[in-house]
C-alpha atoms as a PDB file:
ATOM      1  CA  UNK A   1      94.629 138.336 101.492  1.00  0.00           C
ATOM      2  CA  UNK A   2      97.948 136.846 103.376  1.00  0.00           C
ATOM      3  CA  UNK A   3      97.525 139.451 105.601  1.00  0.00           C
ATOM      4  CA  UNK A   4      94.290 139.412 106.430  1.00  0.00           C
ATOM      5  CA  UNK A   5      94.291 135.242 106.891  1.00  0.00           C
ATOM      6  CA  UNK A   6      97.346 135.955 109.080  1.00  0.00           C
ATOM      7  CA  UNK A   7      95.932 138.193 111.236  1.00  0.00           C
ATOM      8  CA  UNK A   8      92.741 136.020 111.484  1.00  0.00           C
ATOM      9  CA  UNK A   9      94.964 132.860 112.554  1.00  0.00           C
ATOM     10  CA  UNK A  10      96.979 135.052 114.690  1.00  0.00           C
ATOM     11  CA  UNK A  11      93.701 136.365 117.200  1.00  0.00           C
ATOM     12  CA  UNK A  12      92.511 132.516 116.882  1.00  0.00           C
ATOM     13  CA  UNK A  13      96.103 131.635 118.598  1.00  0.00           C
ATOM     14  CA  UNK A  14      96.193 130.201 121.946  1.00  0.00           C
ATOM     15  CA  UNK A  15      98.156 133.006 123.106  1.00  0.00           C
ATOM     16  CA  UNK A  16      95.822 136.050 121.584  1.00  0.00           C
ATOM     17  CA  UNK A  17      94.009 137.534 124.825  1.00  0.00           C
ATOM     18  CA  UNK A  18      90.744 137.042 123.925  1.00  0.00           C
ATOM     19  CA  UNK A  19      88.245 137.542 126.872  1.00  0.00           C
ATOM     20  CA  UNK A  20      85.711 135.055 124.995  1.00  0.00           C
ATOM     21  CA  UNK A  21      88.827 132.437 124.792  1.00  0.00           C
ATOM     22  CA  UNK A  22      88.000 130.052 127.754  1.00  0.00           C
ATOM     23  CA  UNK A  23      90.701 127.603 128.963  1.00  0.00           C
ATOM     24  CA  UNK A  24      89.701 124.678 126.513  1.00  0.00           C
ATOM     25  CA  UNK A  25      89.495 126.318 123.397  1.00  0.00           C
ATOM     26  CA  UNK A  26      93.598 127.766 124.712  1.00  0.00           C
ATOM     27  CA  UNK A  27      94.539 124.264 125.125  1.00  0.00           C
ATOM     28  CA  UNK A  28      93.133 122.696 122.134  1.00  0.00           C
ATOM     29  CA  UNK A  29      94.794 125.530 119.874  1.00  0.00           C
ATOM     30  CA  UNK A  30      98.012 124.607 121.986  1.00  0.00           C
ATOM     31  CA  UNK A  31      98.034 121.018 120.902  1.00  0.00           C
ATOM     32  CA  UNK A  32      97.274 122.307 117.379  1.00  0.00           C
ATOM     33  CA  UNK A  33     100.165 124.325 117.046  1.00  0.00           C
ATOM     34  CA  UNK A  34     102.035 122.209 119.093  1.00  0.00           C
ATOM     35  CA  UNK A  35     101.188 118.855 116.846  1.00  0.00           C
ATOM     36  CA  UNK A  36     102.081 121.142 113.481  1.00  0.00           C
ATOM     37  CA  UNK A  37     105.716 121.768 115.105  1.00  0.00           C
ATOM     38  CA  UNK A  38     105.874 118.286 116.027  1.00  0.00           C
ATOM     39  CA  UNK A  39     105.236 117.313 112.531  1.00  0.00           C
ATOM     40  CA  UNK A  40     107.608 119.506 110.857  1.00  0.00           C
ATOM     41  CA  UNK A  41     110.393 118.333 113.026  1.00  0.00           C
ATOM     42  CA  UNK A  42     109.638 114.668 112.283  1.00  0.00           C
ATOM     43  CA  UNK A  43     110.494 115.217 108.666  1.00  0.00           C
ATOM     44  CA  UNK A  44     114.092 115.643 109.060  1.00  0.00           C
ATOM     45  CA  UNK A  45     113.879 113.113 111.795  1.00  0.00           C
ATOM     46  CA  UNK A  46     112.346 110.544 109.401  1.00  0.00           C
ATOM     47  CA  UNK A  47     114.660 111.302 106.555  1.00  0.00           C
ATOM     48  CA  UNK A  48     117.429 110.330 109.279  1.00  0.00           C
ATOM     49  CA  UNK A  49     116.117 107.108 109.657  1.00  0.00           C
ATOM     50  CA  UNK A  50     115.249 106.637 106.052  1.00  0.00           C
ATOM     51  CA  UNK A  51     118.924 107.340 105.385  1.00  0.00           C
ATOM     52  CA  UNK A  52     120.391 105.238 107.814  1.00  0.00           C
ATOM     53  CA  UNK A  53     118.088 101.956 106.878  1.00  0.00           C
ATOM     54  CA  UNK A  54     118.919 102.899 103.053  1.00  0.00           C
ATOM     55  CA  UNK A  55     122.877 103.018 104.305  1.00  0.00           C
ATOM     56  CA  UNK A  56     122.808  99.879 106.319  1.00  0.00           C
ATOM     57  CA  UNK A  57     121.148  98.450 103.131  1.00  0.00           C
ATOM     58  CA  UNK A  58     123.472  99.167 100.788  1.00  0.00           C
ATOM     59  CA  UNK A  59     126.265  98.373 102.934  1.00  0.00           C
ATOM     60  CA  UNK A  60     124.977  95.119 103.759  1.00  0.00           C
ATOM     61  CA  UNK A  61     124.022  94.485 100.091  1.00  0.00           C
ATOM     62  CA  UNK A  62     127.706  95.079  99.189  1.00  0.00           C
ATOM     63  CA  UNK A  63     129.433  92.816 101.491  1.00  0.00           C
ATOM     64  CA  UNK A  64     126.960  90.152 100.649  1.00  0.00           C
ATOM     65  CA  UNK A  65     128.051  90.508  96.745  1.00  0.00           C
ATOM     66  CA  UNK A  66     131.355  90.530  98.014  1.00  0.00           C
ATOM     67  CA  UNK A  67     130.755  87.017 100.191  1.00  0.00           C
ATOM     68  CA  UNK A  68     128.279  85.270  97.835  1.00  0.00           C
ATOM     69  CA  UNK A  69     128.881  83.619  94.014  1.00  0.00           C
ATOM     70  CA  UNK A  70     125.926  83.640  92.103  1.00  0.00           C
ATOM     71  CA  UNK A  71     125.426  80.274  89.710  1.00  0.00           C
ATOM     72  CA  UNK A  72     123.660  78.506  87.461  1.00  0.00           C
ATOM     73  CA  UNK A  73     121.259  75.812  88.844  1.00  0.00           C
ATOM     74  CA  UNK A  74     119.059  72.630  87.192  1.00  0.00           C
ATOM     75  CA  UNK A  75     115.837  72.479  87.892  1.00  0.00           C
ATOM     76  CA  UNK A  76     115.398  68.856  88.275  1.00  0.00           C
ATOM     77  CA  UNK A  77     111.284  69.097  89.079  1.00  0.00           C
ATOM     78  CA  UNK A  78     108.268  70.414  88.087  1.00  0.00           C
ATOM     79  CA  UNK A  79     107.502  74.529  89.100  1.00  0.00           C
ATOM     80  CA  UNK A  80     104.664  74.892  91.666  1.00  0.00           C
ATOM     81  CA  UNK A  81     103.292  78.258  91.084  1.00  0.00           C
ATOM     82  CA  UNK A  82     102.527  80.830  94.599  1.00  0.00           C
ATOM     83  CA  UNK A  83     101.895  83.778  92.644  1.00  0.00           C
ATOM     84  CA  UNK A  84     101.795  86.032  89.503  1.00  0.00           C
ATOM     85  CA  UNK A  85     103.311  89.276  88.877  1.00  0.00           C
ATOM     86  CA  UNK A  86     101.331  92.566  89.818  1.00  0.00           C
ATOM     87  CA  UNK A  87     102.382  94.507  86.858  1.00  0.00           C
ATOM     88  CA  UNK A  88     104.155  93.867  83.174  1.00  0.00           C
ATOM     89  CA  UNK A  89     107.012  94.449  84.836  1.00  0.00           C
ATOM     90  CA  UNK A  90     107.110  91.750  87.577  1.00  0.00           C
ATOM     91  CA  UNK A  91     107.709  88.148  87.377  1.00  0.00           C
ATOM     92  CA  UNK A  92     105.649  85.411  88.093  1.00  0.00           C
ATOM     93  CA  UNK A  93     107.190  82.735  90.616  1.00  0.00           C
ATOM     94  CA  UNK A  94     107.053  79.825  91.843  1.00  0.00           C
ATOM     95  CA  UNK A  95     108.860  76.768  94.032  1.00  0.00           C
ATOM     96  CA  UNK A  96     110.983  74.444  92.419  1.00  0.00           C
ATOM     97  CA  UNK A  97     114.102  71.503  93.537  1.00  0.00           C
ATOM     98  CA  UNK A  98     117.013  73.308  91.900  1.00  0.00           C
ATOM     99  CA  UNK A  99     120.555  71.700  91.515  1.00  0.00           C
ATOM    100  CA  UNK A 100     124.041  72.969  91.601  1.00  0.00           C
ATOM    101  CA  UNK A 101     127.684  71.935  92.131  1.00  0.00           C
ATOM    102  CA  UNK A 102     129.339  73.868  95.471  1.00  0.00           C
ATOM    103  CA  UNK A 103     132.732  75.212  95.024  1.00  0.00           C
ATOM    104  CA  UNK A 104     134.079  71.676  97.249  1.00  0.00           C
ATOM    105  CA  UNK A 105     132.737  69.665  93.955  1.00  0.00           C
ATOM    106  CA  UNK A 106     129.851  68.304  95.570  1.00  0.00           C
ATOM    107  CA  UNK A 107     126.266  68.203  93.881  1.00  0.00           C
ATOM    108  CA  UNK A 108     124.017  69.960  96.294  1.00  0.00           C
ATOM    109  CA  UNK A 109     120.031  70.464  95.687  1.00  0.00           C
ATOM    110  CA  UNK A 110     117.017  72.425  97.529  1.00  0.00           C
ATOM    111  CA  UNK A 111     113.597  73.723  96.803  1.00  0.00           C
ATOM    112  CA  UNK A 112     113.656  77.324  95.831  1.00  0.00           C
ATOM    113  CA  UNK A 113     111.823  80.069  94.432  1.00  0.00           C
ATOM    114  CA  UNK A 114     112.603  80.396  90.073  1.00  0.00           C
ATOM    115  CA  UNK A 115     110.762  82.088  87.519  1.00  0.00           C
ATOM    116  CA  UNK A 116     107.550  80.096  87.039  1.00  0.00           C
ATOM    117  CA  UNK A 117     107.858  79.875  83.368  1.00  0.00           C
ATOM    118  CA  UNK A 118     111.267  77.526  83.368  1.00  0.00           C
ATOM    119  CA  UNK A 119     110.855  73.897  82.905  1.00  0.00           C
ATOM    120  CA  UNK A 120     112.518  70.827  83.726  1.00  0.00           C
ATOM    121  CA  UNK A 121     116.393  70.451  83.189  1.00  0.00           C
ATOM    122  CA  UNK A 122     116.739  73.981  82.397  1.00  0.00           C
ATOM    123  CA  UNK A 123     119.217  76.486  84.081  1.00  0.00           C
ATOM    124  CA  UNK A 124     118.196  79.530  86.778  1.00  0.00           C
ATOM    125  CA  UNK A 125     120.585  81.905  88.279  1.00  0.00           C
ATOM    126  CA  UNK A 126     120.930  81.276  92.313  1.00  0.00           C
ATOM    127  CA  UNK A 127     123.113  82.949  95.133  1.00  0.00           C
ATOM    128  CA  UNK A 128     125.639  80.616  97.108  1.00  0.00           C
ATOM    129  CA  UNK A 129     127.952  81.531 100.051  1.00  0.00           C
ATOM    130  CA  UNK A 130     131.618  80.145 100.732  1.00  0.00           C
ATOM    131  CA  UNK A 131     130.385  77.222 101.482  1.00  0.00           C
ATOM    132  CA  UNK A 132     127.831  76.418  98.928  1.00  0.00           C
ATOM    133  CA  UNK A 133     124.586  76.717 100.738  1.00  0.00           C
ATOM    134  CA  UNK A 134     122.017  78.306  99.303  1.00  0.00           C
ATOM    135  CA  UNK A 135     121.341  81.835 100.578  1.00  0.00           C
ATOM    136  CA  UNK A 136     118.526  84.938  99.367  1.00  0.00           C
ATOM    137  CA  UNK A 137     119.633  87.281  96.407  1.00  0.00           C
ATOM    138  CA  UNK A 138     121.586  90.362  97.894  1.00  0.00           C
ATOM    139  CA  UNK A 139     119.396  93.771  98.118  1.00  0.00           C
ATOM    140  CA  UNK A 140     119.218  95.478  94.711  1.00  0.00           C
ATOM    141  CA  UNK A 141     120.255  99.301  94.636  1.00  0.00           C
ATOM    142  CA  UNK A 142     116.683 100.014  94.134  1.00  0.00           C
ATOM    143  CA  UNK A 143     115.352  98.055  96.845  1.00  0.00           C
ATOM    144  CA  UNK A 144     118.009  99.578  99.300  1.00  0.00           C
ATOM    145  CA  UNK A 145     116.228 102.821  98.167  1.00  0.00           C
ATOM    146  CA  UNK A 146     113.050 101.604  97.944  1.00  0.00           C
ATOM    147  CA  UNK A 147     112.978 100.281 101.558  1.00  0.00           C
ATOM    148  CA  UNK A 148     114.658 103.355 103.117  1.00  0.00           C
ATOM    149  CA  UNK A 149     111.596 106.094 101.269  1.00  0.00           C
ATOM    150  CA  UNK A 150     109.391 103.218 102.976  1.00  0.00           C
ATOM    151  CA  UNK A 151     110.962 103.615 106.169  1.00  0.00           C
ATOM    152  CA  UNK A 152     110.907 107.609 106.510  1.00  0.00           C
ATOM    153  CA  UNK A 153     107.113 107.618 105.272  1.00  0.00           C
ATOM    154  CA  UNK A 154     106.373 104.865 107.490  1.00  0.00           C
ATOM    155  CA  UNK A 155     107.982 106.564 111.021  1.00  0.00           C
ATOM    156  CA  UNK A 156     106.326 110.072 109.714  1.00  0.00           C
ATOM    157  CA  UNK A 157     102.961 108.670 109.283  1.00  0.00           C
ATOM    158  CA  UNK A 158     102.890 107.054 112.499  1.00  0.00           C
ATOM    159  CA  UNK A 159     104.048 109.972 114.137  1.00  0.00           C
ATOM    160  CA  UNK A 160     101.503 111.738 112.523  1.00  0.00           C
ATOM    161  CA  UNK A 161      98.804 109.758 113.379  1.00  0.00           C
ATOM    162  CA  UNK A 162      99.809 109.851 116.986  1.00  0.00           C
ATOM    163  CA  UNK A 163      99.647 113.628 116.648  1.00  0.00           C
ATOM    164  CA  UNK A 164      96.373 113.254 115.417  1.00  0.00           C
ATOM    165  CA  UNK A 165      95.054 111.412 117.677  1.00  0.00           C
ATOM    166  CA  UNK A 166      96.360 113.266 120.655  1.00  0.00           C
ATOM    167  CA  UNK A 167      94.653 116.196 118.983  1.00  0.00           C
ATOM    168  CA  UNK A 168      91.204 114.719 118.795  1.00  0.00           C
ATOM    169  CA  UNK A 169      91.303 113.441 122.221  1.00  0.00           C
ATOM    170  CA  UNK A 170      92.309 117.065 124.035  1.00  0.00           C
ATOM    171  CA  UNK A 171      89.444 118.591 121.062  1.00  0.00           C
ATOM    172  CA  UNK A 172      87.065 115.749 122.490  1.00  0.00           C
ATOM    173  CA  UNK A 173      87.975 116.626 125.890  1.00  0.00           C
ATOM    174  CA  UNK A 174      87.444 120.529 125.136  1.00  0.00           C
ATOM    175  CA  UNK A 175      84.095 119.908 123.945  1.00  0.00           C
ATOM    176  CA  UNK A 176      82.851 117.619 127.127  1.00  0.00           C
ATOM    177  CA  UNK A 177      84.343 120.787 129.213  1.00  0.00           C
ATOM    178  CA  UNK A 178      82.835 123.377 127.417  1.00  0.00           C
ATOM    179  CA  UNK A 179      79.360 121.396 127.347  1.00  0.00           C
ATOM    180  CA  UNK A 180      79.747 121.294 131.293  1.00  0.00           C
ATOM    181  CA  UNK A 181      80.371 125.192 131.526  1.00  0.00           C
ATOM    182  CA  UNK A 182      77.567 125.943 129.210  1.00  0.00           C
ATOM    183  CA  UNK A 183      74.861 123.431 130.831  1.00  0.00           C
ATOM    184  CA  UNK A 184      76.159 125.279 134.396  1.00  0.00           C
ATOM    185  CA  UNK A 185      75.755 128.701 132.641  1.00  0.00           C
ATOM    186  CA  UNK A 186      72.410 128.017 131.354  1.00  0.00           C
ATOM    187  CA  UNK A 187      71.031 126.727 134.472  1.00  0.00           C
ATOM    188  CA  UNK A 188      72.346 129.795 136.281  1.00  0.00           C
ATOM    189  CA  UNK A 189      70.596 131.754 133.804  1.00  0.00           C
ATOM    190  CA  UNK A 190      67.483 130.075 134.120  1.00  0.00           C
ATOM    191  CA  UNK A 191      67.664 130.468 138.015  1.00  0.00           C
ATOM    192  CA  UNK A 192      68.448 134.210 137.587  1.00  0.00           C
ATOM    193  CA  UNK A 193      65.140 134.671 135.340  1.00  0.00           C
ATOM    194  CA  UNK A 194      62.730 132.517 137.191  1.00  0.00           C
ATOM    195  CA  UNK A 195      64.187 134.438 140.613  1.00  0.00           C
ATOM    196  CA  UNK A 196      65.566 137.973 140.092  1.00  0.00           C
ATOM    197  CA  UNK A 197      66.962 139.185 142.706  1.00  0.00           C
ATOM    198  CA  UNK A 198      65.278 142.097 144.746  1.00  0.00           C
END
């Protein structure tokens, strides 16, 4: 069965001399093989650049943790809600005026995102620099990975939609050719019936 499916593929190849083979249908089975090799090589490629986002990441994430103090702020207001959680596993949010003393003493406040089910005067963890300001939550371990698997499926899937494409355009180009050739040999072979030579 392998054998026989190999040896089938193998006088399809652009490369099998086949006097029926015209010079589209070689160039189309080029770009097929062609965008297959392409493919395959862009899998190590994209794991590359998965690996190096996930690195970058995790190395940013870890000087961040290093740089920032996470506290405990007040809300002092009521929660607007932007949005509920997709699954059981995800929290609803929403916008609140949080409060919290900076390292210097001072009492600093600002609107921020907090679980949507606290209320007023209760306490929400926060991330602060040196300095006090507010600043975004460092990248979790699983969103360093999660966003470097995102990464190498996103580059592959673009390439190979680009290989795609460039495949259907030199098939659509093949088939305009070939339509050409076969109007042209048609007509000649109407012209050789209606007037035989003598």
């Amino acid at each position: 069965m392998l054998a026989e499916l190999a040896h089938r593929w193998w006088r399809r190849s652009p490369w099998f001399s086949n006097p029926l083979m015209r010079l589209p249908d070689r160039i189309e089975r080029t770009a097929f093989v062609v965008g297959v090799a392409v493919l395959l090589l862009l899998i190590p490629v994209a794991a590359t650049i998965g690996s190096v986002t996930y690195s970058d990441l995790s190395s940013r994430s870890q000087q961040q943790r290093a740089e920032y103090v996470r506290v405990d702020a007040r809300v002092i207001d009521t929660v607007q809600s932007t949005g509920t959680g997709s699954d059981s596993t995800t929290l609803a949010t929403g916008i609140a005026t949080v409060q919290w003393n900076a390292p210097d003493g001072s009492i600093r406040s600002e609107s921020t995102e907090v679980p949507s089910d606290v209320q007023i005067g209760e306490t929400t963890p926060i991330w602060c620099d040196a300095n006090g300001t507010l600043v975004h939550a460092p990248v979790s371990a699983v969103g360093a990975v999660i966003n470097g698997a995102s990464t190498a499926m996103f580059v592959w899937v673009l390439g190979a939609v680009l290989v795609g494409f460039s495949i259907y355009l030199t098939t659509v180009a093949g088939d305009r050719v070939r339509m050409r050739h076969w109007d042209s040999d048609w007509k000649d072979f109407l012209q050789a019936r209606n007037h035989p030579s003598r």
